[in-house]
Protein backbone atom coordinates (compact mmCIF):
# COMPACT_ATOMS: atom_id res chain seq x y z
CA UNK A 1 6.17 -2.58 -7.07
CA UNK A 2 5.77 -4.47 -3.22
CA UNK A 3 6.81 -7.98 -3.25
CA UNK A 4 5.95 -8.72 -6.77
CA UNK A 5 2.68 -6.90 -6.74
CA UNK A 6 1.89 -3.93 -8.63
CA UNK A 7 -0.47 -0.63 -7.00
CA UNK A 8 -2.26 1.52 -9.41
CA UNK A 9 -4.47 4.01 -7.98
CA UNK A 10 -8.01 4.33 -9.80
CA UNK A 11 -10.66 6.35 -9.99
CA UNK A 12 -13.38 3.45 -11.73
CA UNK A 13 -13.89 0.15 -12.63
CA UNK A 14 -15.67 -0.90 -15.95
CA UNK A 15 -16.08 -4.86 -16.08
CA UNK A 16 -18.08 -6.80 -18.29
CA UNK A 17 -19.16 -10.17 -18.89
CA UNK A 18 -17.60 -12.08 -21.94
CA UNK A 19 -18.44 -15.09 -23.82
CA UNK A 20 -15.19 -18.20 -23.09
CA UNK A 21 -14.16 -21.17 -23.90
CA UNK A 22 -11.22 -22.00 -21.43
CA UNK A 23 -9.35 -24.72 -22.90
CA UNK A 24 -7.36 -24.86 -19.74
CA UNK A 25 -10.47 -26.27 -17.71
CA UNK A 26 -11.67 -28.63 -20.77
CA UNK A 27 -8.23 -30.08 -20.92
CA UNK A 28 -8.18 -30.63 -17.18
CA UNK A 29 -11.37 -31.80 -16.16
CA UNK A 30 -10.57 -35.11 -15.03
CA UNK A 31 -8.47 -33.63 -12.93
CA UNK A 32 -10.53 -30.76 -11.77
CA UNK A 33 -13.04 -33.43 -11.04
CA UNK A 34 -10.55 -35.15 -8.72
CA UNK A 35 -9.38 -32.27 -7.15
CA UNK A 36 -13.04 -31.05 -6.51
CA UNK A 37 -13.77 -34.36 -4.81
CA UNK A 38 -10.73 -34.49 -2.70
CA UNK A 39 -11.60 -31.04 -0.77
CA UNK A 40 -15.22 -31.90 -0.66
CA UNK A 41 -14.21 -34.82 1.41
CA UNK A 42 -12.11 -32.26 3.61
CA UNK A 43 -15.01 -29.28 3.55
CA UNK A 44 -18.71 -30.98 2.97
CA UNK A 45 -20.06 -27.17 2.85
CA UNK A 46 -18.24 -26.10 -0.36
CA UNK A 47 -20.55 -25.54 -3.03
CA UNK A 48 -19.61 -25.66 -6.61
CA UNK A 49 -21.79 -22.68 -7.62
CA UNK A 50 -20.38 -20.31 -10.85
CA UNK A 51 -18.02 -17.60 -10.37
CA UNK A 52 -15.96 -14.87 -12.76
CA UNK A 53 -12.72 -15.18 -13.60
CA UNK A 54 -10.63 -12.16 -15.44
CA UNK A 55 -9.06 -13.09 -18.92
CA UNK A 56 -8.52 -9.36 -19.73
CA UNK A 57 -7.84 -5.92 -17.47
CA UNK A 58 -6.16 -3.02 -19.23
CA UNK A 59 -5.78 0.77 -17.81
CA UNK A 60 -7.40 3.56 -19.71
CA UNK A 61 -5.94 6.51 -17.09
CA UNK A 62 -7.45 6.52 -14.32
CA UNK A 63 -10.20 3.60 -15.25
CA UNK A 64 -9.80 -0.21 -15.22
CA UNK A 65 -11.79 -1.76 -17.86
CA UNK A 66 -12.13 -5.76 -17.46
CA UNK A 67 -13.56 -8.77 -18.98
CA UNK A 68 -14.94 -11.57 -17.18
CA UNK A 69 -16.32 -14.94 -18.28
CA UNK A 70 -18.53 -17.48 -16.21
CA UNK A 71 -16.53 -21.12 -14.57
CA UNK A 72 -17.66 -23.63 -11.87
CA UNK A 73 -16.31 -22.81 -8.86
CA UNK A 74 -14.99 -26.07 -8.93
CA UNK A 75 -12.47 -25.21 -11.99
CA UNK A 76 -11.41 -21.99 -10.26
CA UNK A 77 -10.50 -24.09 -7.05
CA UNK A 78 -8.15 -27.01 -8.94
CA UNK A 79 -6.98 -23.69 -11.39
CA UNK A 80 -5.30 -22.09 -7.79
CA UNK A 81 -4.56 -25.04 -5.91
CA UNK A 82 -2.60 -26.03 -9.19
CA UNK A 83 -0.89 -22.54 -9.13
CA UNK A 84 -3.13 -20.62 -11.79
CA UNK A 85 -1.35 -22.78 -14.97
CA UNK A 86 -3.48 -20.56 -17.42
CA UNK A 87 -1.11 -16.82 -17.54
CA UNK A 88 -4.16 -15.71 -19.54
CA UNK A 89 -6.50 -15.79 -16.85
CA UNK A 90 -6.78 -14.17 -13.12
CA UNK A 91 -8.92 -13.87 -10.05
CA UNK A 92 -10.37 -10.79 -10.25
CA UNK A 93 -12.47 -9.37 -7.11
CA UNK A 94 -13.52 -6.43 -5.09
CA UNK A 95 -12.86 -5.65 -1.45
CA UNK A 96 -13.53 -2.93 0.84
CA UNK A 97 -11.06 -1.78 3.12
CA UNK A 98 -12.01 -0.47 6.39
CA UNK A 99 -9.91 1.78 8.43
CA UNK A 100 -10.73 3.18 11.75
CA UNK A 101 -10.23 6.71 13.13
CA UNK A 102 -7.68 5.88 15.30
CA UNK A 103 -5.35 4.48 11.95
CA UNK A 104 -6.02 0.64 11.96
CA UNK A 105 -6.94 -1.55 8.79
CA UNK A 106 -9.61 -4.25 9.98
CA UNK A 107 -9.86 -7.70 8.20
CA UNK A 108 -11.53 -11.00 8.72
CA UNK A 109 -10.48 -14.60 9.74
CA UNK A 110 -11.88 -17.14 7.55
CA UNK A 111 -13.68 -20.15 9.26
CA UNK A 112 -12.17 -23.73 9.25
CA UNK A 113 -15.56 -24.63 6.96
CA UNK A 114 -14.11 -22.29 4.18
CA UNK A 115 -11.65 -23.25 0.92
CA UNK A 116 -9.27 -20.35 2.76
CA UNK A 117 -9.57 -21.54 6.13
CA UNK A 118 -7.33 -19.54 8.72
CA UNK A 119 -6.63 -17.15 6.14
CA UNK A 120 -6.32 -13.01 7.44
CA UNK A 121 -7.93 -10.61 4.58
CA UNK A 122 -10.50 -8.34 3.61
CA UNK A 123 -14.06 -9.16 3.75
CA UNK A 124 -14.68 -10.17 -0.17
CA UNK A 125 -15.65 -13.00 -2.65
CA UNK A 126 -15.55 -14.05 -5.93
CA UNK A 127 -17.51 -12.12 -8.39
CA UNK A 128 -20.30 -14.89 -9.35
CA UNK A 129 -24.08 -14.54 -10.72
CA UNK A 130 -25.70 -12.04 -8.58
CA UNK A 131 -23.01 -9.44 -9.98
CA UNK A 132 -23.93 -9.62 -13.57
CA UNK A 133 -26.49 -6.65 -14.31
CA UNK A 134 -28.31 -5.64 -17.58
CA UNK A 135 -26.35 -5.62 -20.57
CA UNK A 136 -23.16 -7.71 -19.50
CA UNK A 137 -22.30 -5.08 -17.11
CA UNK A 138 -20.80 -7.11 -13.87
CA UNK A 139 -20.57 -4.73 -10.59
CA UNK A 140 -17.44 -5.16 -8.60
CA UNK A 141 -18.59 -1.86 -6.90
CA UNK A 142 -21.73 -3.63 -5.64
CA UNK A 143 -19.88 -7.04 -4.96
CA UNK A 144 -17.21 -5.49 -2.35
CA UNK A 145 -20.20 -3.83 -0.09
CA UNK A 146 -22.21 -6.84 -0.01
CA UNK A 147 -19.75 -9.02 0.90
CA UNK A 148 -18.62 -6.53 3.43
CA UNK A 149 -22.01 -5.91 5.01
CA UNK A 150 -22.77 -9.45 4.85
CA UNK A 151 -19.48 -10.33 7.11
CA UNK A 152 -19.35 -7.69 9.15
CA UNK A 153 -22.72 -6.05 9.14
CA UNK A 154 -21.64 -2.48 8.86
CA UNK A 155 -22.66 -0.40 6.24
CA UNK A 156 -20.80 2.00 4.12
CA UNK A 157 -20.56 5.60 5.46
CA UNK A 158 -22.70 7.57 2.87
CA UNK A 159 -19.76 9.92 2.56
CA UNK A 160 -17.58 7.13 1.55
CA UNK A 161 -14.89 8.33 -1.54
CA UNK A 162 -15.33 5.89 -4.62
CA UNK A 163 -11.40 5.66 -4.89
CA UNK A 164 -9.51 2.23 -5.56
CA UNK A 165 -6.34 1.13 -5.54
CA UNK A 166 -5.66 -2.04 -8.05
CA UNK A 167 -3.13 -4.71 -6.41
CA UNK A 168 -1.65 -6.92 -9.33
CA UNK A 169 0.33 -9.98 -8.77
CA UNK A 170 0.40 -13.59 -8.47
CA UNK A 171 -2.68 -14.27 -11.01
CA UNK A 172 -4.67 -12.14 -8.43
CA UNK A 173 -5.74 -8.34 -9.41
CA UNK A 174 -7.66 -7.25 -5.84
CA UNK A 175 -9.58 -3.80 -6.41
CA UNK A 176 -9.21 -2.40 -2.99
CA UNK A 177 -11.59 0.46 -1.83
CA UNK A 178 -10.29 2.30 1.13
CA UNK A 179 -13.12 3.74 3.77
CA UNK A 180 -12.51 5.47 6.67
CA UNK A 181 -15.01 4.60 9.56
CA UNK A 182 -15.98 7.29 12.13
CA UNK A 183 -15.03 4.71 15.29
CA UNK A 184 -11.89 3.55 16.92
CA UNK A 185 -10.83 0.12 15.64
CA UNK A 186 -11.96 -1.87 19.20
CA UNK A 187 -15.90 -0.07 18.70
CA UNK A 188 -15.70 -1.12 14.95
CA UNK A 189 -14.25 -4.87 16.17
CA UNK A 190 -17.10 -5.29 18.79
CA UNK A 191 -19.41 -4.31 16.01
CA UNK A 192 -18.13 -7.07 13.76
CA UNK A 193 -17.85 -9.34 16.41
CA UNK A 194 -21.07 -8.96 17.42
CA UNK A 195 -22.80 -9.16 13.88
CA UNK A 196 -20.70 -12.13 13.31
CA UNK A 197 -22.16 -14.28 16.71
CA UNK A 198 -25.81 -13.29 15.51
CA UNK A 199 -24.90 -15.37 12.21
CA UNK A 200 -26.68 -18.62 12.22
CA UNK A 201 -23.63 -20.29 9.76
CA UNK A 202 -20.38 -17.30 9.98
CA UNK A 203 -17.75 -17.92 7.09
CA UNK A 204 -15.35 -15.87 9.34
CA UNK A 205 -13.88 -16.94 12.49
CA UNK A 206 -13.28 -13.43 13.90
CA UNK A 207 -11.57 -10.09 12.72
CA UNK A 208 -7.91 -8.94 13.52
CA UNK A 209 -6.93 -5.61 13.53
CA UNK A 210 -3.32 -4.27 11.76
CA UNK A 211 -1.98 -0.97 13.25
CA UNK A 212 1.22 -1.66 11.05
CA UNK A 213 2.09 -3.80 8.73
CA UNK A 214 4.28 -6.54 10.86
CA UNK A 215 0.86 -7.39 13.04
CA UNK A 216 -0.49 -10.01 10.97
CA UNK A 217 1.08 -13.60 10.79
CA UNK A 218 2.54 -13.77 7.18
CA UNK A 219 1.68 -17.06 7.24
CA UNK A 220 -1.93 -16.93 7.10
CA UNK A 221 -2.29 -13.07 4.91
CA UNK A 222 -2.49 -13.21 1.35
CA UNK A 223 0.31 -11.71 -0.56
CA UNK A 224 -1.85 -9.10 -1.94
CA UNK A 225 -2.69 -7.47 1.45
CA UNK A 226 0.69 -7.54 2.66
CA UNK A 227 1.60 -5.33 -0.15
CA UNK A 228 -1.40 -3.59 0.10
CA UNK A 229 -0.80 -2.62 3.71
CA UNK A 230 2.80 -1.83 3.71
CA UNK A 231 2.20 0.88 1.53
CA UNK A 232 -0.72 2.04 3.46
CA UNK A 233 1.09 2.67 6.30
CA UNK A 234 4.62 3.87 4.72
CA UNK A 235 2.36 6.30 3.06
CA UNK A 236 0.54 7.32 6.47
CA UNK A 237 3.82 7.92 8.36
CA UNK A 238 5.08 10.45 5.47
């Protein structure tokens, strides 16, 4: 246990899409309606599109098996802003993790445009649509990389260990998928950077760089990648 979070290593990830009816967003819609309103006027670009929530995980060994079920983005945003109510149901995603050869974690900035604006994590997003595939299945796997090669335009070494580590806490359960890159963390920035500038509309602001786990304002990092890191790099230095 880090700061209230929970790490379980894994080996896989089985999710699937389930049927819902969340009585939490039908008994709140007025007030997700008010809610959604009130940070369109802030952010004009956010987009009430449909995402996947979690209202099940459970560990079979080494595999995490979850269910998923369909919301507007719009009920996910007034469900965190009003400090996930439901205990029932989390935010469930896929990240990948990139780490140079020189020892440094890389993460992105998000743009002011963004519902996370300022905030310091890894390149991810909310399971939605385009993860579902035949049969129910939804791939996490395939969400992390194409988030992460659509925000920082590198793509995954084809050598790249299918290991996770599952970070549990505050109505959040990150699957985290460590890579090690063959560059040093400034050739892998610049790289970024430079994929980021070509972007006609970037949802990240720039990248920071963590060689330990004090170099990131605690301010602006999610709880979930402090935790993350701190063990990262206690377990390097063993």
């Amino acid at each position: 246990m880090s700061d209230g979070f929970a790490l379980t290593p894994l080996r896989r990830i089985e999710a699937r899409l389930v049927p819902s009816d969340w009585a939490w967003a039908r008994d709140h819609a007025e007030a997700i309606a008010e809610t959604w309103a009130a940070r369109r006027a802030e952010r004009p670009d956010l987009f009430d599109g449909r995402v996947l929530l979690a209202r099940d995980c459970r560990i079979d060994g080494s595999t995490c098996l979850v269910d998923l079920f369909e919301v507007a983005y719009s009920q996910f945003l007034a469900f965190r802003l009003a400090g996930s109510p439901d205990p029932a149901v989390t935010n469930a995603f896929a990240a990948v993790v990139p780490w140079s050869a020189d020892g440094a974690a890389l993460l992105g900035i998000m743009g002011g445009h963004t519902a996370n604006a300022g905030q310091i994590y890894f390149a991810c997003g909310t399971p939605d649509r385009a993860d579902i595939r035949d049969g129910g299945r939804v791939d996490l796997a395939g969400s992390a990389g194409r988030e992460f090669l659509e925000e920082t335009g590198l793509a995954l070494p084809p050598d790249a260990p299918d290991a996770w580590v599952l970070v549990s806490g505050q109505s959040q359960r990150a699957f985290l998928r460590p890579v090690r890159f063959a560059e040093t963390a400034a050739a892998l920035q610049a790289r970024m950077e430079a994929h980021r500038l070509s972007e006609a509309a970037p949802e990240l602001a720039g990248f920071a760089v963590a060689r330990g786990p004090d170099d990131l304002d605690a301010a602006r990092t999610p709880g979930f990648v402090r935790a993350y890191l701190a063990r990262a790099f206690a377990e390097a230095q063993r």
